[in-house]
N, C-alpha and C. Protein backbone atom coordinates (compact mmCIF):
# COMPACT_ATOMS: atom_id res chain seq x y z
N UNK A 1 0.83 -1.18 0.00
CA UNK A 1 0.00 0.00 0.00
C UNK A 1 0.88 1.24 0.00
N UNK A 2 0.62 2.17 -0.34
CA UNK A 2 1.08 3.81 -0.57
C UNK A 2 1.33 4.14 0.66
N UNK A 3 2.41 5.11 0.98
CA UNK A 3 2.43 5.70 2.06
C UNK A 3 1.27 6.76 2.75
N UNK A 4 0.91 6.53 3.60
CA UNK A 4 -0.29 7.75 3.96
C UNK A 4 0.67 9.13 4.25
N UNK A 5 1.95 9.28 4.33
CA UNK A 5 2.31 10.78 4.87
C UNK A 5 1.81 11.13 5.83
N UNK A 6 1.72 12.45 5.99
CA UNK A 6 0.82 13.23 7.17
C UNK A 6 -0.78 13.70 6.93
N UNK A 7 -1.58 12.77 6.80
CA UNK A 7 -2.69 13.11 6.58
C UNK A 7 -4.20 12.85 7.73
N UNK A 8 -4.34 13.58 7.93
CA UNK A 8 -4.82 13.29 9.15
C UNK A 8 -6.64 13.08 8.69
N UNK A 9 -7.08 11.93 9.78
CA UNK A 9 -8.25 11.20 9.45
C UNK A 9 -8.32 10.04 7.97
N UNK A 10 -7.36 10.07 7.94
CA UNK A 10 -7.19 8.78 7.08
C UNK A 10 -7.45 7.37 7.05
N UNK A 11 -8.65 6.92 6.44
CA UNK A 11 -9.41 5.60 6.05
C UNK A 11 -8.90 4.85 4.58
N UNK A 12 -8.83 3.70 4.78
CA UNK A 12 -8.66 2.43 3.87
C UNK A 12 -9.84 2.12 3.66
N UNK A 13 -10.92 1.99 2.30
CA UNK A 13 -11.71 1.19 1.77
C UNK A 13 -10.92 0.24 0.38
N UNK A 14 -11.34 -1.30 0.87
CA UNK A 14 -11.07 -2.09 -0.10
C UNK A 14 -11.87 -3.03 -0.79
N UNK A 15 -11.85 -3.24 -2.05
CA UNK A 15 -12.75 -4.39 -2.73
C UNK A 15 -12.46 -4.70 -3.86
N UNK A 16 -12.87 -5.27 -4.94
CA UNK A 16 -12.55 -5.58 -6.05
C UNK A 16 -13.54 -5.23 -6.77
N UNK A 17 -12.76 -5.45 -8.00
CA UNK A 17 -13.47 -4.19 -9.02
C UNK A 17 -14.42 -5.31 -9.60
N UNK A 18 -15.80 -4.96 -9.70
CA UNK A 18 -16.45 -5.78 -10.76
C UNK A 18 -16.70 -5.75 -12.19
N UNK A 19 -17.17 -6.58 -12.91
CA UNK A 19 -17.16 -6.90 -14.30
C UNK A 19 -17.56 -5.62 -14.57
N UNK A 20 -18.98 -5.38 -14.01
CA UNK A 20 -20.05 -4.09 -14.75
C UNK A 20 -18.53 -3.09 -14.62
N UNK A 21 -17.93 -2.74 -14.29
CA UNK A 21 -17.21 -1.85 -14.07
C UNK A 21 -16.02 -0.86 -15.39
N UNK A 22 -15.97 -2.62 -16.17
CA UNK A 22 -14.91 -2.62 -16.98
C UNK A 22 -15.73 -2.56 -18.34
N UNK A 23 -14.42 -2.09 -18.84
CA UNK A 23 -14.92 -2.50 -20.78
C UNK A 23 -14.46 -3.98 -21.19
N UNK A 24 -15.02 -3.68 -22.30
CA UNK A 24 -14.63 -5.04 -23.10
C UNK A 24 -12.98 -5.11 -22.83
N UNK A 25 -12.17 -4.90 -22.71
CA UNK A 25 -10.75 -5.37 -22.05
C UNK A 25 -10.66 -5.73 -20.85
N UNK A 26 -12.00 -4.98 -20.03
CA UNK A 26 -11.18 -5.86 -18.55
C UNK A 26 -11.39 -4.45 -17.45
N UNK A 27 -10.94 -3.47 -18.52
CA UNK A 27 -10.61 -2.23 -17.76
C UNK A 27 -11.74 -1.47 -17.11
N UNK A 28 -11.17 -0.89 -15.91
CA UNK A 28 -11.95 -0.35 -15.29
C UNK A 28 -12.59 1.25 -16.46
N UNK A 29 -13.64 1.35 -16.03
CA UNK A 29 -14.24 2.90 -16.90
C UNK A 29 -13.54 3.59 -16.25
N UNK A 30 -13.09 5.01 -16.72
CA UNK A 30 -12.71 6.12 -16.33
C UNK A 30 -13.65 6.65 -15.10
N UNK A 31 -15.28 6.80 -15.56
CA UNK A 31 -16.66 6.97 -14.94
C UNK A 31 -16.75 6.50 -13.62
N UNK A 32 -16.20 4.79 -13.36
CA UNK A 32 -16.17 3.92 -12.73
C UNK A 32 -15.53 4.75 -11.23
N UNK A 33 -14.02 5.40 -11.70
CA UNK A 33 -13.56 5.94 -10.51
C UNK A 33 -14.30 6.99 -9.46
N UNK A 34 -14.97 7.60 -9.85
CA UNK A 34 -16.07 8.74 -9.71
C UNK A 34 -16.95 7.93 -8.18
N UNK A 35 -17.09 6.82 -8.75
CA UNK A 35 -18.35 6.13 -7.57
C UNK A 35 -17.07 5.59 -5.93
N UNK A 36 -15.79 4.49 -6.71
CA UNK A 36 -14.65 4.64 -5.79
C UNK A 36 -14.49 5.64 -5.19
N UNK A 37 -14.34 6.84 -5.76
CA UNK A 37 -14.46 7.87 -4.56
C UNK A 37 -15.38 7.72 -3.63
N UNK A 38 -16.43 8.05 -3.80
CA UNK A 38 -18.04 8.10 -3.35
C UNK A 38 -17.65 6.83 -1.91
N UNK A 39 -17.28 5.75 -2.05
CA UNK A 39 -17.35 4.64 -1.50
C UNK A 39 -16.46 4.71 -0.22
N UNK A 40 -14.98 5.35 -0.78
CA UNK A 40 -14.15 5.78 0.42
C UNK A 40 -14.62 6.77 1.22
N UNK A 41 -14.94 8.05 0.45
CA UNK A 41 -15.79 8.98 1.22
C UNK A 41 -17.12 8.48 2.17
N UNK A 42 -17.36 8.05 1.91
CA UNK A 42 -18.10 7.03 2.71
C UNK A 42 -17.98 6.54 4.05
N UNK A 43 -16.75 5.59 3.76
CA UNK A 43 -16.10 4.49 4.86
C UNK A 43 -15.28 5.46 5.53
N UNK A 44 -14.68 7.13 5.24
CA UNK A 44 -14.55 7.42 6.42
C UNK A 44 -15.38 8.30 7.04
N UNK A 45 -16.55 8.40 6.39
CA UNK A 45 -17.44 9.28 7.32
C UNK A 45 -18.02 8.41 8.37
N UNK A 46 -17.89 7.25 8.47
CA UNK A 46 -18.29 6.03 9.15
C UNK A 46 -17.46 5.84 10.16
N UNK A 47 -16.49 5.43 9.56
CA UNK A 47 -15.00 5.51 10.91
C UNK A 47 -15.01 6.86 11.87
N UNK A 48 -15.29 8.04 10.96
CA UNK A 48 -14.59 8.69 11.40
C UNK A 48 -16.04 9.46 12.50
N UNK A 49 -16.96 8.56 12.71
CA UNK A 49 -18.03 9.04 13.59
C UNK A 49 -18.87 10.26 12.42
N UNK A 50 -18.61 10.53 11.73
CA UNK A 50 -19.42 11.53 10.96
C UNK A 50 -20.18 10.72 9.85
N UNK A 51 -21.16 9.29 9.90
CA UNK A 51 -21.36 8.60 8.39
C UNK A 51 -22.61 9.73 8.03
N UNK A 52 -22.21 9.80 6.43
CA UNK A 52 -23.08 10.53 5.65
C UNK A 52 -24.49 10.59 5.65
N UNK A 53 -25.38 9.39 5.95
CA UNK A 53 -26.48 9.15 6.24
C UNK A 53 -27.13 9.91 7.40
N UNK A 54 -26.53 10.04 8.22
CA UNK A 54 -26.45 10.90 9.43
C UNK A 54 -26.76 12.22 8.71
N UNK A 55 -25.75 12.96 7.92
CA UNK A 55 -26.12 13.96 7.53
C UNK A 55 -27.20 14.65 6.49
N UNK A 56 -27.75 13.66 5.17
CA UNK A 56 -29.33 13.02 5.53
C UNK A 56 -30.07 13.42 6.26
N UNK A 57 -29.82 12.57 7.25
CA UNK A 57 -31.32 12.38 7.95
C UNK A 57 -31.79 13.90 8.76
N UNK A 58 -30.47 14.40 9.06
CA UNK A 58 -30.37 15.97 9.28
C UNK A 58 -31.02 17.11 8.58
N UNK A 59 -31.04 16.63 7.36
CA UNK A 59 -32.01 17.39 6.29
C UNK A 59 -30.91 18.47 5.60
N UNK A 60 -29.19 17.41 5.29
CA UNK A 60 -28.43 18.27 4.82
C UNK A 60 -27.67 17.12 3.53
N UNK A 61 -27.18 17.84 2.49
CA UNK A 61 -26.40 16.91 1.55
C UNK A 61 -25.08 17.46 1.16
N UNK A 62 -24.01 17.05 0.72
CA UNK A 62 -22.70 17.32 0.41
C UNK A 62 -22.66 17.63 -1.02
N UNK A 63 -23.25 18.36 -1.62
CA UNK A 63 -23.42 18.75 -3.33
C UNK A 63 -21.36 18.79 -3.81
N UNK A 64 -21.27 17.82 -4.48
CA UNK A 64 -19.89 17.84 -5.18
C UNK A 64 -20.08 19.34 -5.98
N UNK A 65 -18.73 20.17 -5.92
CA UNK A 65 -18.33 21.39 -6.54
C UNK A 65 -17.50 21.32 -7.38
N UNK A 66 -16.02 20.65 -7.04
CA UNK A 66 -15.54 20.46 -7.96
C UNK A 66 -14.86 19.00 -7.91
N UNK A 67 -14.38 18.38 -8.94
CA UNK A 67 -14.01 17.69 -8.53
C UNK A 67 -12.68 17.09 -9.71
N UNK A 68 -11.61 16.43 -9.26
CA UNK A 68 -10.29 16.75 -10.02
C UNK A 68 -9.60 15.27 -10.17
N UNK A 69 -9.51 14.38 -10.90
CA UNK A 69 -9.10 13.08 -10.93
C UNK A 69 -7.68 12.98 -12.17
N UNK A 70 -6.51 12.32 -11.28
CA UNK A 70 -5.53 11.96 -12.06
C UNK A 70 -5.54 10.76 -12.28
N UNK A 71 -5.43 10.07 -13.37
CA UNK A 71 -5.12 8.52 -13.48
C UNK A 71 -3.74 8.35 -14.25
N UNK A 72 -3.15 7.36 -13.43
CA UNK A 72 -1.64 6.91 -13.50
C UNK A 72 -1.86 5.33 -14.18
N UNK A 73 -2.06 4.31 -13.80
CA UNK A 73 -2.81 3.04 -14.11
C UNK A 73 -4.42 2.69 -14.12
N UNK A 74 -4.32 1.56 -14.93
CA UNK A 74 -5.72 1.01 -14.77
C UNK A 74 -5.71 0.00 -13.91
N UNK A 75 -7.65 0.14 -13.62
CA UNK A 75 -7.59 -1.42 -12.64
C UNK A 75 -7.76 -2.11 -13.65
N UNK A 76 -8.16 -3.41 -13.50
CA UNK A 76 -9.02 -4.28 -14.55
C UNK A 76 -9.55 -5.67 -13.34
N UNK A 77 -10.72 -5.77 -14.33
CA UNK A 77 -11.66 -6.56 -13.57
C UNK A 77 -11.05 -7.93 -12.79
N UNK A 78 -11.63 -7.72 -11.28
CA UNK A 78 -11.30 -8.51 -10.03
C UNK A 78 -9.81 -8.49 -9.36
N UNK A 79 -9.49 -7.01 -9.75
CA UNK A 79 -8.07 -6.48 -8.85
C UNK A 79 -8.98 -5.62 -7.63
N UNK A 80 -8.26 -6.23 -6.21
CA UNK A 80 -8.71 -5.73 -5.53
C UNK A 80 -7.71 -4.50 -4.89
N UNK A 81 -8.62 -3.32 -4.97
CA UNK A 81 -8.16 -2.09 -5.03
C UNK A 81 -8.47 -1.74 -3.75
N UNK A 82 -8.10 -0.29 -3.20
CA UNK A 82 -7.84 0.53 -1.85
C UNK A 82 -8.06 1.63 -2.36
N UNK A 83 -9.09 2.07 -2.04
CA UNK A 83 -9.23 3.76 -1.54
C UNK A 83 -8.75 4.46 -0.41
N UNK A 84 -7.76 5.19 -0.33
CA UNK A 84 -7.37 5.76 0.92
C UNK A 84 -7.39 6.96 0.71
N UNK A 85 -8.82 7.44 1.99
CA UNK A 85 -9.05 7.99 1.45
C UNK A 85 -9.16 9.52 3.44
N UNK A 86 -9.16 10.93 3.28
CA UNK A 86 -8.16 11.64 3.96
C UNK A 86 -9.58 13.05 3.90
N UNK A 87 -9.80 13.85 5.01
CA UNK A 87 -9.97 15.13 4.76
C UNK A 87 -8.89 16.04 5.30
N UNK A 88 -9.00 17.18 3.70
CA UNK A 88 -8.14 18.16 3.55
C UNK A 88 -7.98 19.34 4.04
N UNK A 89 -9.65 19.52 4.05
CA UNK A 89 -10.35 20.87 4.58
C UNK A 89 -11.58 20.79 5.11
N UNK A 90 -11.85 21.27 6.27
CA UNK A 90 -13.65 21.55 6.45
C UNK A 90 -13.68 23.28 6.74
N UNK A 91 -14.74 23.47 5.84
CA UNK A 91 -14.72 24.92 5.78
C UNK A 91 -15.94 24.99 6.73
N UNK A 92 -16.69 26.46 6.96
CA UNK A 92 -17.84 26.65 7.72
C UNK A 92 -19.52 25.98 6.73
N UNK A 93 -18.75 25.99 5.46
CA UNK A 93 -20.26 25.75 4.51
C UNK A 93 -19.91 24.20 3.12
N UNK A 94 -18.70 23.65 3.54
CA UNK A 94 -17.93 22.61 2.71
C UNK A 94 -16.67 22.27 3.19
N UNK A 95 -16.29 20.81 2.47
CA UNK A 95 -15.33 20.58 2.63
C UNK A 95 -14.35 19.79 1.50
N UNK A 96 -13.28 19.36 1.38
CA UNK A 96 -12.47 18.99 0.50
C UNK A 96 -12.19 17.63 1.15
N UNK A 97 -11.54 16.75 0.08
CA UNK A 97 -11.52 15.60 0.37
C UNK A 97 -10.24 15.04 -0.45
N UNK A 98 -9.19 14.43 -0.28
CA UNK A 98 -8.26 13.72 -1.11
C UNK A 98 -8.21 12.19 -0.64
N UNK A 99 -8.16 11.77 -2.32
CA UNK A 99 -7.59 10.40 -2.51
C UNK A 99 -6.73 9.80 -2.90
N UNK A 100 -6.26 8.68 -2.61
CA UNK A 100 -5.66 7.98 -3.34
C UNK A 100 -6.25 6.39 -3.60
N UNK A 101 -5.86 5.65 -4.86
CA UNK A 101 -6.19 4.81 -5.42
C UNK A 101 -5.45 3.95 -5.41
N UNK A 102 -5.39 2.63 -5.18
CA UNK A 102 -4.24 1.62 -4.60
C UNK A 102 -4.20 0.20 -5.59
N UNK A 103 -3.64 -0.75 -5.79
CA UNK A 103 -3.94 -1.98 -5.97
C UNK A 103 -3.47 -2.27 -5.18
N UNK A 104 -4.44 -2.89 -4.05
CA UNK A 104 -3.89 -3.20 -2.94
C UNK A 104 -2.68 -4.37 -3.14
N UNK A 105 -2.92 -5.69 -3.57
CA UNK A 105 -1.92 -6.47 -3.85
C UNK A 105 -0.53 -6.16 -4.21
N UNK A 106 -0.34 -5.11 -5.04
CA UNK A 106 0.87 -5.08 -5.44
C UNK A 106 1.21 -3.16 -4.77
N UNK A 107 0.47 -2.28 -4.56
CA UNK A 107 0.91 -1.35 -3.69
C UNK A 107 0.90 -0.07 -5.18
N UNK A 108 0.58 -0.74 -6.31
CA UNK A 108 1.13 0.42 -7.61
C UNK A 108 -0.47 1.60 -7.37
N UNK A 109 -0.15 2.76 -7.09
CA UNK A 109 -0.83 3.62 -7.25
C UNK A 109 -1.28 4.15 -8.60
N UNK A 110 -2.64 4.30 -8.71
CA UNK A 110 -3.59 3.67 -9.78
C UNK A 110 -4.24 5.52 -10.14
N UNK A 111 -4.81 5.61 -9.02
CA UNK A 111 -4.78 7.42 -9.01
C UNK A 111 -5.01 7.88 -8.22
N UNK A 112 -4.80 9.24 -8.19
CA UNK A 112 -5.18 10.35 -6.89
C UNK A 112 -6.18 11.17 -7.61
N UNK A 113 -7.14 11.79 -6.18
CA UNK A 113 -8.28 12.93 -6.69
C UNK A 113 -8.34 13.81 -5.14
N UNK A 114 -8.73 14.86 -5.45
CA UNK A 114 -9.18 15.81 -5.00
C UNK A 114 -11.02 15.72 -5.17
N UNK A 115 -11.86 16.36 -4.14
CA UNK A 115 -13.26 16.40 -4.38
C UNK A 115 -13.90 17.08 -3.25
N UNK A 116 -14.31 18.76 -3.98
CA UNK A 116 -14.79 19.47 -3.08
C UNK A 116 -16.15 19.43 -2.95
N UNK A 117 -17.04 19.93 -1.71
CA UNK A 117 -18.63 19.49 -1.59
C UNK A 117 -18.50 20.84 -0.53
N UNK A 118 -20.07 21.08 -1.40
CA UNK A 118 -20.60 22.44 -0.51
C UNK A 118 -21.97 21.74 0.00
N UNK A 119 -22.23 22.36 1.41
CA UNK A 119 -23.16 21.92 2.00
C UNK A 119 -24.82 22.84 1.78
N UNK A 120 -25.67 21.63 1.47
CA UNK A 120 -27.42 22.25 1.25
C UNK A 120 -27.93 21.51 1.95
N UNK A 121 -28.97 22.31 2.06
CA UNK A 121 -30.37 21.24 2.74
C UNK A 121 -31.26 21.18 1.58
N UNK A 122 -32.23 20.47 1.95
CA UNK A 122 -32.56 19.85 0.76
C UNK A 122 -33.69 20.44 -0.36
N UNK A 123 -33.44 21.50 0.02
CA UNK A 123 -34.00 22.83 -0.79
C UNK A 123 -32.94 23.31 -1.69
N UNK A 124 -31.98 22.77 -1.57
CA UNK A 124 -30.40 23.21 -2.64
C UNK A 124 -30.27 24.33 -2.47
N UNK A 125 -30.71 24.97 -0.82
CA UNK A 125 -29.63 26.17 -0.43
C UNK A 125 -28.76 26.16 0.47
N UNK A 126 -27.53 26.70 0.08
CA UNK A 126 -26.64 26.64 0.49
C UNK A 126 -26.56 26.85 2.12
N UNK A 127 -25.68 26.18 2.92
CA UNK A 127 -25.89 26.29 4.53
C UNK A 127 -24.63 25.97 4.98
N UNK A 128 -24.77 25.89 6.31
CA UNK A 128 -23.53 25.91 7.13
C UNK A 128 -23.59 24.08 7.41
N UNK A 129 -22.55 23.58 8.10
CA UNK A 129 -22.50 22.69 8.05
C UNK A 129 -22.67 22.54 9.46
N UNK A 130 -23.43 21.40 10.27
CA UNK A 130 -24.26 21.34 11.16
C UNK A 130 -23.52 20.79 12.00
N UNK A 131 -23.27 21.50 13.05
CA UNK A 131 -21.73 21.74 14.22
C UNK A 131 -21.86 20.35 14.66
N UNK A 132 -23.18 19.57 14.82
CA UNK A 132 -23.06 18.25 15.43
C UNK A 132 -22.59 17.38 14.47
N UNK A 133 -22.72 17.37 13.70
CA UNK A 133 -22.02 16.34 12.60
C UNK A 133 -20.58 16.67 11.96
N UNK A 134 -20.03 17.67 12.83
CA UNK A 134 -18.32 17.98 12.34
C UNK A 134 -17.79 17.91 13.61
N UNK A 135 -18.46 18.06 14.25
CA UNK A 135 -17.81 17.64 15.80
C UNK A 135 -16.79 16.52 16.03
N UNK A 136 -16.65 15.59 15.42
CA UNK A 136 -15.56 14.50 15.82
C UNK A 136 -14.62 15.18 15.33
N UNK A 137 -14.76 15.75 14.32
CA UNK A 137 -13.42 16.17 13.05
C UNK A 137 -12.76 17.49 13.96
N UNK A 138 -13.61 18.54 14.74
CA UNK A 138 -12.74 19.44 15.37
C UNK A 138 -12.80 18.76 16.74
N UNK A 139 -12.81 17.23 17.50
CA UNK A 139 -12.38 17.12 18.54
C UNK A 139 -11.36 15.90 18.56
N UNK A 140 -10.77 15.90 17.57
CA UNK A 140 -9.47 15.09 17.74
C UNK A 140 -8.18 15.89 17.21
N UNK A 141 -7.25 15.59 17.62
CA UNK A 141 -6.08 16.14 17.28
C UNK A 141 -5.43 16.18 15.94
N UNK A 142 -5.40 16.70 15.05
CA UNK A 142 -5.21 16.94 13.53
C UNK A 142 -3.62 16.96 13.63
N UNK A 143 -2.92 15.84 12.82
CA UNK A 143 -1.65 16.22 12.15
C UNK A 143 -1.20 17.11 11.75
N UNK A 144 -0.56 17.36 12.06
CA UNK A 144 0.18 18.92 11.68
C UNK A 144 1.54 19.14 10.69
């Protein structure tokens, strides 16, 4: 696996890539990586006491803003891959998110992304982000 560096709140999601995933070679879609994100982002809002559903049920959503993907390798179908995956930033109304992309087996980094999200309720206006559900993130000690 990749070195994590100094990144603080850093989660491992792993699985293997399925068929639907790939083209007729095998290969993973470009498209495909888009949801991998989604999945790590996920597994550490879970770990990390903040899962997304939570924020949901709050009557708030994480609207993607921008979002920035490098690809270095491909997967191809039934390599089991690693999302490791890190927040960068939490602002008062969004936050940023970096990844990295793993084959887990052999450790070759596949790609990195960036993926910013502004916070709405479910009227798609824009809001603050709801102090109880960022609370773990400003009560642990952040790498420095």
């Amino acid at each position: 696996m990749a070195a994590s560096g100094n990144r603080p709140f850093l989660t491992e999601t792993s699985f293997r890539v399925r068929f639907a995933e790939t083209d007729m070679m095998g290969i993973v879609h470009h498209a495909a990586y888009i949801v991998y994100l989604e999945e790590g982002r996920s597994g550490l809002g879970r770990e990390q006491g903040i899962p997304y559903a939570e924020l949901e049920r709050m009557g708030f959503s994480l609207a993607v803003s921008d979002i920035h993907i490098r690809y270095y390798e491909p997967a191809r179908y039934d390599d089991l891959i690693s999302v490791l995956s890190w927040i960068e930033q939490v602002r008062s109304r969004g936050m940023t998110f970096g990844y990295e992309i793993v084959n887990t087996e052999t450790g070759q980094r596949l790609v990195t992304a960036r993926t910013k999200h502004i916070c709405v309720d479910h009227n798609g206006t824009v809001c603050r982000l709801p102090h109880d559900w960022i609370a773990p993130l400003t009560s642990q000690p952040q790498a420095g």
